[in-house]
C-alpha atoms as a PDB file:
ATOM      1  CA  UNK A   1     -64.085 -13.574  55.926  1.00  0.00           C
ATOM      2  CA  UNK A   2     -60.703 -15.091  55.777  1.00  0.00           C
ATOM      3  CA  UNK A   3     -59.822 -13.369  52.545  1.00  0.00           C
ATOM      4  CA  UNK A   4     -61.054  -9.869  53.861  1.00  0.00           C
ATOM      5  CA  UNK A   5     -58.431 -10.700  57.069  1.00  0.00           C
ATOM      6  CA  UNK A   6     -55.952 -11.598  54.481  1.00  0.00           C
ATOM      7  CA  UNK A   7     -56.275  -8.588  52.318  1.00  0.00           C
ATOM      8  CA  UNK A   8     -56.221  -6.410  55.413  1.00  0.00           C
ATOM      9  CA  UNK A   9     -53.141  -7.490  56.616  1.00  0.00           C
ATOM     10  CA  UNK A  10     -51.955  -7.658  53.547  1.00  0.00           C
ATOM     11  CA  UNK A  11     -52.247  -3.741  52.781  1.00  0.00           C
ATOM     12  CA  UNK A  12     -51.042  -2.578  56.329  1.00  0.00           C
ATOM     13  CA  UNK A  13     -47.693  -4.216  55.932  1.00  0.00           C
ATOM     14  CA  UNK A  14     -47.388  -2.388  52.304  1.00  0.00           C
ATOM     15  CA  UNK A  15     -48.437   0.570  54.149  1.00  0.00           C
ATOM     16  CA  UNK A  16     -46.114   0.537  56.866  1.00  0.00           C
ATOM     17  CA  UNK A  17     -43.597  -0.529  54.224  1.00  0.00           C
ATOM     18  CA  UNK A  18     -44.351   2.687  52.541  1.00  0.00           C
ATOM     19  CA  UNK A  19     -43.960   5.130  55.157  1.00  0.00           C
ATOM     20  CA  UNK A  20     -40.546   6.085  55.654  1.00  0.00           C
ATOM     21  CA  UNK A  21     -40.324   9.497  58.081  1.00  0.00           C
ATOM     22  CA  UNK A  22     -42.591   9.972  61.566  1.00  0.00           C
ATOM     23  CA  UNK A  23     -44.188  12.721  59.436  1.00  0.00           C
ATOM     24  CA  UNK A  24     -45.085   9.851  56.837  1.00  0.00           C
ATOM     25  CA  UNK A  25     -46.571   7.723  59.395  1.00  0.00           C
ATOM     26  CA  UNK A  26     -48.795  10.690  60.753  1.00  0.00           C
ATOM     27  CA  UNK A  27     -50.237  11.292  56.740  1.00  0.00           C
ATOM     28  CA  UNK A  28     -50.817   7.598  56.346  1.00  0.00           C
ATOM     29  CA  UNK A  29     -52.556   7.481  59.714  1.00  0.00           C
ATOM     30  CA  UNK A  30     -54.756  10.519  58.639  1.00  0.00           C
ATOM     31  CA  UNK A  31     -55.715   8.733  55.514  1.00  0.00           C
ATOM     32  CA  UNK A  32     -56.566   5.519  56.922  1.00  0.00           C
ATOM     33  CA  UNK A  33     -59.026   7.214  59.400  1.00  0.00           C
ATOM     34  CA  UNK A  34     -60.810   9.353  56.823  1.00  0.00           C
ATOM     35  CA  UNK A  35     -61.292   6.138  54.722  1.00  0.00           C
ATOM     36  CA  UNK A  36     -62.422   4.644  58.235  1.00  0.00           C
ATOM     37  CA  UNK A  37     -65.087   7.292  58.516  1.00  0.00           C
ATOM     38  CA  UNK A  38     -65.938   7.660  54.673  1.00  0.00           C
ATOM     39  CA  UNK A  39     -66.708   3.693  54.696  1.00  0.00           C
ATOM     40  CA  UNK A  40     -68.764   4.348  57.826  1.00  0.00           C
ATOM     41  CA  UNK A  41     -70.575   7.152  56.878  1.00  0.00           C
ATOM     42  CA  UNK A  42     -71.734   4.860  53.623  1.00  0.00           C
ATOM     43  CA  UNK A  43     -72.688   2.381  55.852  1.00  0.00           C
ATOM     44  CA  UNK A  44     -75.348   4.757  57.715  1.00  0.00           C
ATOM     45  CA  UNK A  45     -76.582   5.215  54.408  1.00  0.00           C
END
């Protein structure tokens, strides 16, 4: 569990390191919620 916090934390401060314009922000912030509800949707599966 503590590596999954880890690794999470981990790729939201490269994200956030990666996006430089508000227009950036609003892509990543797209992304992240269609991987949200892809790895939910495989879940119900």
């Amino acid at each position: 569990m503590r590596k999954i916090i880890i690794l999470t934390v981990t790729a939201a401060a490269l994200l956030t390191a990666a996006c430089n314009t508000v227009a950036g922000i609003g892509r990543d912030a797209q992304a992240a919620g269609a991987a949200v509800a892809g790895a939910a949707d495989d879940m119900k599966r």
